[in-house]
PDB file of N, CA and C in Angstrom:
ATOM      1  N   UNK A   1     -53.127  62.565  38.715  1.00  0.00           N
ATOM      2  CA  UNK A   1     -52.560  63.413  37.686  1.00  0.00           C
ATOM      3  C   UNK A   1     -52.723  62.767  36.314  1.00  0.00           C
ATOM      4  N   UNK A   2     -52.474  61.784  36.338  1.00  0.00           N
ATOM      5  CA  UNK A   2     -52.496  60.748  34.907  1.00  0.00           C
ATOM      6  C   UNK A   2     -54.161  60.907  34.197  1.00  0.00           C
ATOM      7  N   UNK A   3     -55.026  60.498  35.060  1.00  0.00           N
ATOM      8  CA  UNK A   3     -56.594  61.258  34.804  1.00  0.00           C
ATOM      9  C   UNK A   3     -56.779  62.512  34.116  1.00  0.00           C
ATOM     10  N   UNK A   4     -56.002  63.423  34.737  1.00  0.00           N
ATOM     11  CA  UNK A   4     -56.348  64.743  34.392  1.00  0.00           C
ATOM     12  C   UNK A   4     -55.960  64.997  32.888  1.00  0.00           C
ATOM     13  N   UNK A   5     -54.265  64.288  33.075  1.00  0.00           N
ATOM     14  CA  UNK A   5     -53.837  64.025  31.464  1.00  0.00           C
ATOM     15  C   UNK A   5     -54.576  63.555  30.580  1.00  0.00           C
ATOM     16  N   UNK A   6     -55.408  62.333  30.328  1.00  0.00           N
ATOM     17  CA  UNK A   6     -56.107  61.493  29.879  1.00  0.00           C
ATOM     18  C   UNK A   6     -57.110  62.623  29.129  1.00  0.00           C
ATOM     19  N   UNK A   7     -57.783  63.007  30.637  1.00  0.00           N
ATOM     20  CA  UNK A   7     -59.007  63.969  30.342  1.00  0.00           C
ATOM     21  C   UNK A   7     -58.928  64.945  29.030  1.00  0.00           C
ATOM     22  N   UNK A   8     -57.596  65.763  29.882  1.00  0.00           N
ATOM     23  CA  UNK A   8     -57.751  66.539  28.686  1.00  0.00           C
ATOM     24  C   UNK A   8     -57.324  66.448  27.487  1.00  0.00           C
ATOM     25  N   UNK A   9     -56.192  64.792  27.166  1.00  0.00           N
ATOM     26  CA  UNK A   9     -56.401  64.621  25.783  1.00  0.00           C
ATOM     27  C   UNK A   9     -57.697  64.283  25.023  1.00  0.00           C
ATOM     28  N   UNK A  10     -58.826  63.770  25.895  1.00  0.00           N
ATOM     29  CA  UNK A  10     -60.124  63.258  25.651  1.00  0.00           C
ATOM     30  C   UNK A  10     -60.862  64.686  24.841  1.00  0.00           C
ATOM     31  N   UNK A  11     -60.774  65.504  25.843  1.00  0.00           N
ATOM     32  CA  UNK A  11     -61.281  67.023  25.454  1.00  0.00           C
ATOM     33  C   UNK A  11     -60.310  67.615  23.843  1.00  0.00           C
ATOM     34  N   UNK A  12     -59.516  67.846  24.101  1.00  0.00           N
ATOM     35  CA  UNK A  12     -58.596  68.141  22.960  1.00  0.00           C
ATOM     36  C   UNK A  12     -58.854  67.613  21.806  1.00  0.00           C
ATOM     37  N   UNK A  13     -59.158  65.878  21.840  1.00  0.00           N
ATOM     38  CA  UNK A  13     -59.090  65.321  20.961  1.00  0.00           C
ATOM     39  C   UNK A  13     -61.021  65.398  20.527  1.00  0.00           C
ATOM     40  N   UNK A  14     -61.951  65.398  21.260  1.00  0.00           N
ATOM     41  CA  UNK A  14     -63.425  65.950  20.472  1.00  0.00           C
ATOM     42  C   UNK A  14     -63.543  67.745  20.261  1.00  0.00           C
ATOM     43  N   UNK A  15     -62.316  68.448  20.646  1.00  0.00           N
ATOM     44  CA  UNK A  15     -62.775  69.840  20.297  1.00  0.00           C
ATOM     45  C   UNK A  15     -61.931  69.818  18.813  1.00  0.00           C
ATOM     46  N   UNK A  16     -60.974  68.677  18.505  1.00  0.00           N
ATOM     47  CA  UNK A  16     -60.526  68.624  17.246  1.00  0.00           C
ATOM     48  C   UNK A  16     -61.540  67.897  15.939  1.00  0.00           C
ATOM     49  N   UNK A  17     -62.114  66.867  16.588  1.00  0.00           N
ATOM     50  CA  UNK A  17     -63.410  66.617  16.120  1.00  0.00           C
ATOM     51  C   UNK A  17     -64.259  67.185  15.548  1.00  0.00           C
ATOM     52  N   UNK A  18     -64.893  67.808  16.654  1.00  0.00           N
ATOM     53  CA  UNK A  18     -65.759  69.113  16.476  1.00  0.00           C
ATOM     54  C   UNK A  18     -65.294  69.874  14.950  1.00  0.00           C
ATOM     55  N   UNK A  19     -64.508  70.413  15.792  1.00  0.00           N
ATOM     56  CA  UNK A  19     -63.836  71.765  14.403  1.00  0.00           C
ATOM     57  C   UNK A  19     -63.428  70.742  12.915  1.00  0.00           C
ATOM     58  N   UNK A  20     -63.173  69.780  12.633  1.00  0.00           N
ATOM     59  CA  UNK A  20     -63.164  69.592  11.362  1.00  0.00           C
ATOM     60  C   UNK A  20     -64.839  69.151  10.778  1.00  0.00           C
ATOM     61  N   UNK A  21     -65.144  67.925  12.320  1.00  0.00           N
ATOM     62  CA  UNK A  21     -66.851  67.615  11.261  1.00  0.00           C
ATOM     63  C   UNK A  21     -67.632  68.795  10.977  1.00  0.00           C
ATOM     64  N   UNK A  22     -67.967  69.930  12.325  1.00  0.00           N
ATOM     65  CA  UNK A  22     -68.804  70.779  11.940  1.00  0.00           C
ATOM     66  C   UNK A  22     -68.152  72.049  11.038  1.00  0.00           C
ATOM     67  N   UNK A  23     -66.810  72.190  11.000  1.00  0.00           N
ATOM     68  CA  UNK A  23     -66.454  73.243  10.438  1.00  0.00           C
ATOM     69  C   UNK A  23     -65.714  73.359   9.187  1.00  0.00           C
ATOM     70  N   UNK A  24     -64.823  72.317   9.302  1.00  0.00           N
ATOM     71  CA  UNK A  24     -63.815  72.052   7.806  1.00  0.00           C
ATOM     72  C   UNK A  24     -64.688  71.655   6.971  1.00  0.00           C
ATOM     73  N   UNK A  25     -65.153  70.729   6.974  1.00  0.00           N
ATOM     74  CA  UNK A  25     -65.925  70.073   5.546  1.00  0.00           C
ATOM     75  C   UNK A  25     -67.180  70.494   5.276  1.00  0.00           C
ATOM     76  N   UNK A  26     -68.077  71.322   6.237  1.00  0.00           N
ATOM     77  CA  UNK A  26     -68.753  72.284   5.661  1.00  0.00           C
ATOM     78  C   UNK A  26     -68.405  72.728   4.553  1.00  0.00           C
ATOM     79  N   UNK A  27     -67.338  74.231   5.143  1.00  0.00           N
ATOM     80  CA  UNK A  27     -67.091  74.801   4.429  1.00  0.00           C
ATOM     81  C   UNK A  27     -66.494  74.445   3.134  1.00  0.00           C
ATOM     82  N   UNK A  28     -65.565  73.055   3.322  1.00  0.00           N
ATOM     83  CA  UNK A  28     -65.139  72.495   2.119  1.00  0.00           C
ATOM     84  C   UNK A  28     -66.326  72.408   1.139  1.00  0.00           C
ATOM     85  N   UNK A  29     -67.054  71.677   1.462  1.00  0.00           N
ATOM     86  CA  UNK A  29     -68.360  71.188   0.842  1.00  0.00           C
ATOM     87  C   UNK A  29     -69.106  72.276  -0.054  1.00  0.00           C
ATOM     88  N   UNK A  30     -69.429  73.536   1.079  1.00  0.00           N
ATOM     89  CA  UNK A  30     -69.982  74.439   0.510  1.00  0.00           C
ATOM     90  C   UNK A  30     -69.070  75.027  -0.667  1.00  0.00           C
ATOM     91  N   UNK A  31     -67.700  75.633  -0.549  1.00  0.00           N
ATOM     92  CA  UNK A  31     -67.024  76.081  -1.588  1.00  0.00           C
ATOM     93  C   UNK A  31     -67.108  75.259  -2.920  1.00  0.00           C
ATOM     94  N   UNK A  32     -66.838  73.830  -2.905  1.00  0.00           N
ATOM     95  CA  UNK A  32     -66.889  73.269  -4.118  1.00  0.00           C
ATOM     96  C   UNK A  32     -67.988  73.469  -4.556  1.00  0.00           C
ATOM     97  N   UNK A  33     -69.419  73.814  -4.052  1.00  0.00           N
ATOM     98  CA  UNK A  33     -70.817  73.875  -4.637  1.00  0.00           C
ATOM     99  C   UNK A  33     -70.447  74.783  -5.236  1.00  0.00           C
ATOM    100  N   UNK A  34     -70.243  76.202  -4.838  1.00  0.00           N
ATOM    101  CA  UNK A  34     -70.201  77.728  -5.297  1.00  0.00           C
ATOM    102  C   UNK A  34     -69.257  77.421  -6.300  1.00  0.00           C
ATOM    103  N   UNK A  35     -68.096  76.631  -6.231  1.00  0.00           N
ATOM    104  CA  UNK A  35     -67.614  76.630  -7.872  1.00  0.00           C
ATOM    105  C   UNK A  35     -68.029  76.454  -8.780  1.00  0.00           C
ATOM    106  N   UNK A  36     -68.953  75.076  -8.537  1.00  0.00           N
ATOM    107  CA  UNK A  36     -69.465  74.318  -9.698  1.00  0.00           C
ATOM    108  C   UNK A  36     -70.689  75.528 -10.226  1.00  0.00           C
ATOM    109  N   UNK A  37     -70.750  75.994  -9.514  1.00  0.00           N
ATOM    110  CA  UNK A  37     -72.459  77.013  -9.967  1.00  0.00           C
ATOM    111  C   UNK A  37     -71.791  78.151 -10.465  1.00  0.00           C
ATOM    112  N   UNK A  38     -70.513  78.832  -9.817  1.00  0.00           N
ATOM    113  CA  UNK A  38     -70.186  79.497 -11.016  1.00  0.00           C
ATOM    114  C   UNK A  38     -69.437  79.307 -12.283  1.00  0.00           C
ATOM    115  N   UNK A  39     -68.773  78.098 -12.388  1.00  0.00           N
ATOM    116  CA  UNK A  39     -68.447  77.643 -13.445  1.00  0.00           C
ATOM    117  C   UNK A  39     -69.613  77.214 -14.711  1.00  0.00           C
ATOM    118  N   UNK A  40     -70.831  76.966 -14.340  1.00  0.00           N
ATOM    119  CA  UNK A  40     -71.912  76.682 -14.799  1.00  0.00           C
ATOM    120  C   UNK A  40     -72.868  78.126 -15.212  1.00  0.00           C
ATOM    121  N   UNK A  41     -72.494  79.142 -14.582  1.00  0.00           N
ATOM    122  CA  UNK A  41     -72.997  79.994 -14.888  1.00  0.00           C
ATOM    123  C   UNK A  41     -72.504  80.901 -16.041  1.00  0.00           C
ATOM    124  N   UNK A  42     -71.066  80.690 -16.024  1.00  0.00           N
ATOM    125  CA  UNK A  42     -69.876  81.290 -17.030  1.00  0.00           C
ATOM    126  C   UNK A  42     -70.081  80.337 -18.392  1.00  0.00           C
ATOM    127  N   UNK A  43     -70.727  78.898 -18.457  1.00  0.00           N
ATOM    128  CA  UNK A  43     -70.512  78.487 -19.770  1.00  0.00           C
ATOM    129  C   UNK A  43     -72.207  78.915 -20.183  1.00  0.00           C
ATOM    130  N   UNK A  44     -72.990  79.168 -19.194  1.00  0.00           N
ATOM    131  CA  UNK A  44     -74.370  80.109 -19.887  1.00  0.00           C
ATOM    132  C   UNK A  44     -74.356  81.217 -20.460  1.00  0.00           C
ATOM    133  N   UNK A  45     -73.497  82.146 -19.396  1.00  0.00           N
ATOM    134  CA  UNK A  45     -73.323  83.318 -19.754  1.00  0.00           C
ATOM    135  C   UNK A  45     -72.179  83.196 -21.524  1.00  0.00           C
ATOM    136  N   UNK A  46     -71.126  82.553 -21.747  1.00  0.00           N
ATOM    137  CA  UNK A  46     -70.992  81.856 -23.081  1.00  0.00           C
ATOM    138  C   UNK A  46     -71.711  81.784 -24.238  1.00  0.00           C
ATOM    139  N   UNK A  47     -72.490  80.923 -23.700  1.00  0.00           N
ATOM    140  CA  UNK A  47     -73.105  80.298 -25.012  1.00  0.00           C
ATOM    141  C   UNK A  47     -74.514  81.406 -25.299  1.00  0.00           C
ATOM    142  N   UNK A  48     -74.892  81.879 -24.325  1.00  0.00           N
ATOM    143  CA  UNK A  48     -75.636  83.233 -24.469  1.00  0.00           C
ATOM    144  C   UNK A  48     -74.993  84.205 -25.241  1.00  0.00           C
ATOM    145  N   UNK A  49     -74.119  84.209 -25.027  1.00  0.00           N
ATOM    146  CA  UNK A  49     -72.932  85.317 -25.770  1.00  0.00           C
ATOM    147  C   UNK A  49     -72.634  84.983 -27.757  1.00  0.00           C
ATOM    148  N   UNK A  50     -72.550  83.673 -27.410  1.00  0.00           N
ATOM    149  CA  UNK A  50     -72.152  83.307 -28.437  1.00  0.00           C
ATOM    150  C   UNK A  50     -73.748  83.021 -29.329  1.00  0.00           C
ATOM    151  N   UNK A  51     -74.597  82.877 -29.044  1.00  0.00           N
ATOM    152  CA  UNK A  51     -75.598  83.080 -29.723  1.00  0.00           C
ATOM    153  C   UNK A  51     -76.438  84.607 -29.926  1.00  0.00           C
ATOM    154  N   UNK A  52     -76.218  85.039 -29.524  1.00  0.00           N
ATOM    155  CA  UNK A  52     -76.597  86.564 -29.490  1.00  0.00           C
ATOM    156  C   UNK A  52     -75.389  87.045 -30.702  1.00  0.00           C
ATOM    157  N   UNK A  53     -74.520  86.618 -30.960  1.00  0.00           N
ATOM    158  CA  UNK A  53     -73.562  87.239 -31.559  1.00  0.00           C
ATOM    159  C   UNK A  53     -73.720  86.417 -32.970  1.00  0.00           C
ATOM    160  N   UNK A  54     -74.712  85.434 -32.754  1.00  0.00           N
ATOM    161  CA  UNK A  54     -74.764  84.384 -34.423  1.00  0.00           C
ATOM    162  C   UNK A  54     -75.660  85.308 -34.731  1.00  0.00           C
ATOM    163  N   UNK A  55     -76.797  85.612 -34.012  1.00  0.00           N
ATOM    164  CA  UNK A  55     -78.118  86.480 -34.626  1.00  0.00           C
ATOM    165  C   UNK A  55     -77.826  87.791 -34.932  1.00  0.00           C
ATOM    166  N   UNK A  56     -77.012  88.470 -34.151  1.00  0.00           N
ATOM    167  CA  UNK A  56     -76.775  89.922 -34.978  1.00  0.00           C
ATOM    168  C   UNK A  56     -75.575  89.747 -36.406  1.00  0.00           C
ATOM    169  N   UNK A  57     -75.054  88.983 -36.438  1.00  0.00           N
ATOM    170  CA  UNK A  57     -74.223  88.450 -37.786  1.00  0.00           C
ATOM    171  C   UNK A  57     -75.384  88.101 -38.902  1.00  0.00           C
ATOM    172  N   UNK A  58     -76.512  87.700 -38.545  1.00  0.00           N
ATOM    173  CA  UNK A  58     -77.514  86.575 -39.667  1.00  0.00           C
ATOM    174  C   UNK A  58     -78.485  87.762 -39.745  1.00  0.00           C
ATOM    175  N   UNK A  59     -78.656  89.021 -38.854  1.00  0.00           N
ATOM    176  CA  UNK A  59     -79.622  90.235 -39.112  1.00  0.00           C
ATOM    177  C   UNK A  59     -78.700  90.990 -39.875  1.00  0.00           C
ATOM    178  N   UNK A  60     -76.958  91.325 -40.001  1.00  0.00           N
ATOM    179  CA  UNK A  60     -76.150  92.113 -40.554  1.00  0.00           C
ATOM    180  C   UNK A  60     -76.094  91.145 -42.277  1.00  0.00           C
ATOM    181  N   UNK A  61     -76.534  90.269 -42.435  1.00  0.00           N
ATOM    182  CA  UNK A  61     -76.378  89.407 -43.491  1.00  0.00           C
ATOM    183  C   UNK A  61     -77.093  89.845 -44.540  1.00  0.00           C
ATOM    184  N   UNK A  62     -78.261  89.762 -44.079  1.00  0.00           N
ATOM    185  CA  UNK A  62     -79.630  89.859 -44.809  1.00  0.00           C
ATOM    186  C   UNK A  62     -80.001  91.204 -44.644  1.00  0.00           C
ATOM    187  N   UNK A  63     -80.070  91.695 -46.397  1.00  0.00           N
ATOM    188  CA  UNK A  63     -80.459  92.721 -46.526  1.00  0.00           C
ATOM    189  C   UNK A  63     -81.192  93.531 -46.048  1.00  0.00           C
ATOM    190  N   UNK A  64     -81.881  94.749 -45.643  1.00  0.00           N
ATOM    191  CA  UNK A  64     -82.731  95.537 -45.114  1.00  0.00           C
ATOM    192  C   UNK A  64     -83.678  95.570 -46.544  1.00  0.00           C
ATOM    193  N   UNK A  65     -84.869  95.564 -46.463  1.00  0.00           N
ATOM    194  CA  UNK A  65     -85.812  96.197 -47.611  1.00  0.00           C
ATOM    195  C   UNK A  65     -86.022  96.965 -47.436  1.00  0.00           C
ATOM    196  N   UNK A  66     -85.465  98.200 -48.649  1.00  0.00           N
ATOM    197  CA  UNK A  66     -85.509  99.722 -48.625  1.00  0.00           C
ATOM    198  C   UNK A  66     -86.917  99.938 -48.112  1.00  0.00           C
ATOM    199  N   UNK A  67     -87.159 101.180 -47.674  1.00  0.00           N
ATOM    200  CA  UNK A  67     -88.586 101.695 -47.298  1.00  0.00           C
ATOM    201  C   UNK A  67     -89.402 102.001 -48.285  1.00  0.00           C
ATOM    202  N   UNK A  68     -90.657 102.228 -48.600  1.00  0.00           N
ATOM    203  CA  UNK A  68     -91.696 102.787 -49.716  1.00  0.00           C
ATOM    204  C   UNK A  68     -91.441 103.913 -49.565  1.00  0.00           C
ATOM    205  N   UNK A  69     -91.209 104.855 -50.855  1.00  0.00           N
ATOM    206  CA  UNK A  69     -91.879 106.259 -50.573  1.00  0.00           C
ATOM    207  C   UNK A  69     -93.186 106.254 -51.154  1.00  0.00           C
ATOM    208  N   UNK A  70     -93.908 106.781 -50.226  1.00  0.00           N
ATOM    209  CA  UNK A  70     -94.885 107.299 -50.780  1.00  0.00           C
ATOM    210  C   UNK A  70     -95.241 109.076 -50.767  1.00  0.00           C
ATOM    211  N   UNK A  71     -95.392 109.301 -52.198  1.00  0.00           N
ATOM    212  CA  UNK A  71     -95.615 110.439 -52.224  1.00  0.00           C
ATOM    213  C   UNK A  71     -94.793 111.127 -52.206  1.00  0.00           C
ATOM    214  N   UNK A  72     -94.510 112.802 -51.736  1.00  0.00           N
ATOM    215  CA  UNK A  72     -93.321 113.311 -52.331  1.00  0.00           C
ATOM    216  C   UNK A  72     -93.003 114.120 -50.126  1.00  0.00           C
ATOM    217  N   UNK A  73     -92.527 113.257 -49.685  1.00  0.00           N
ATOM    218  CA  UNK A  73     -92.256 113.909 -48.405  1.00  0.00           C
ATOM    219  C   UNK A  73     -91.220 114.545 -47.892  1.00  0.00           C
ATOM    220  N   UNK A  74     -90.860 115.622 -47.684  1.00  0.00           N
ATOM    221  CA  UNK A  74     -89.605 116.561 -47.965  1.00  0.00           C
ATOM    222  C   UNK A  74     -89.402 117.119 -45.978  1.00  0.00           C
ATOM    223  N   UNK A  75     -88.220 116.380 -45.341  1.00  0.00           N
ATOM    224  CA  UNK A  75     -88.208 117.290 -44.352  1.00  0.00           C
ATOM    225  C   UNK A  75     -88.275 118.531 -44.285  1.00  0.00           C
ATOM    226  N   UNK A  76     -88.374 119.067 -42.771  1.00  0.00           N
ATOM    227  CA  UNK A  76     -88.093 120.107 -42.858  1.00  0.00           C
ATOM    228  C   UNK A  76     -86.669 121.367 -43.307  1.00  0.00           C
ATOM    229  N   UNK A  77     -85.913 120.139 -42.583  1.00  0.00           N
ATOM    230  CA  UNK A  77     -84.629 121.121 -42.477  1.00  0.00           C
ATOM    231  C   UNK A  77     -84.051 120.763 -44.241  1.00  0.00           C
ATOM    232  N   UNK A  78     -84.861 120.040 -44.991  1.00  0.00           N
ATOM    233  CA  UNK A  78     -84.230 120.252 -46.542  1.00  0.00           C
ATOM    234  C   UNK A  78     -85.081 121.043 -47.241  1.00  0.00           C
ATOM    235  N   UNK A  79     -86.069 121.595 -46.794  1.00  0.00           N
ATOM    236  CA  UNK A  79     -86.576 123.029 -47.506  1.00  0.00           C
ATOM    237  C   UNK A  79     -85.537 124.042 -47.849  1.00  0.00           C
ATOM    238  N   UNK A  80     -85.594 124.563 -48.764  1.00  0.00           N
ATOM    239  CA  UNK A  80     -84.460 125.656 -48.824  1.00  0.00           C
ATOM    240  C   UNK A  80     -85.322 126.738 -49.887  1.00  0.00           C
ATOM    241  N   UNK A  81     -85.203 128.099 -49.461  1.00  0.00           N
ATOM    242  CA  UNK A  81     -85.566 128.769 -50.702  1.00  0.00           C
ATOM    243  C   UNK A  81     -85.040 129.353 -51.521  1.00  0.00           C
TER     244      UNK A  81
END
């Protein structure tokens, strides 16, 4: 009987094994990756943001140069008789 006890703390104790080497710290492992990559992706998506937003400020800055007319071009819908 004492064997059998033994045994199956033997068993118990590598199916506890098991489940943390192959399963806990995987997954531990893997989750902290997926943070770091989306935390890394959020200060791109940022600074993308924040530069896209310097260049339409520095295009709203600087004047437009009026267009040429040339010649005397009259739409349509301002014809009137």
């Amino acid at each position: 009987m004492k064997f059998l006890e033994t045994a199956l703390e033997i068993f118990l104790l590598y199916l506890l094994y098991k489940f943390i080497f192959d399963f806990i710290i995987p997954v531990y492992q893997s989750s902290k990756k997926i943070k770091k990559q989306f935390g890394e992706m959020q200060e791109k998506m940022q600074s993308d943001l924040k530069n896209y937003q310097n260049q339409t400020q520095q295009k709203a800055s600087q004047p437009e140069p009026s267009p040429k007319k040339e010649g005397d071009y009259i739409d349509f819908e301002e014809i009137k008789k």
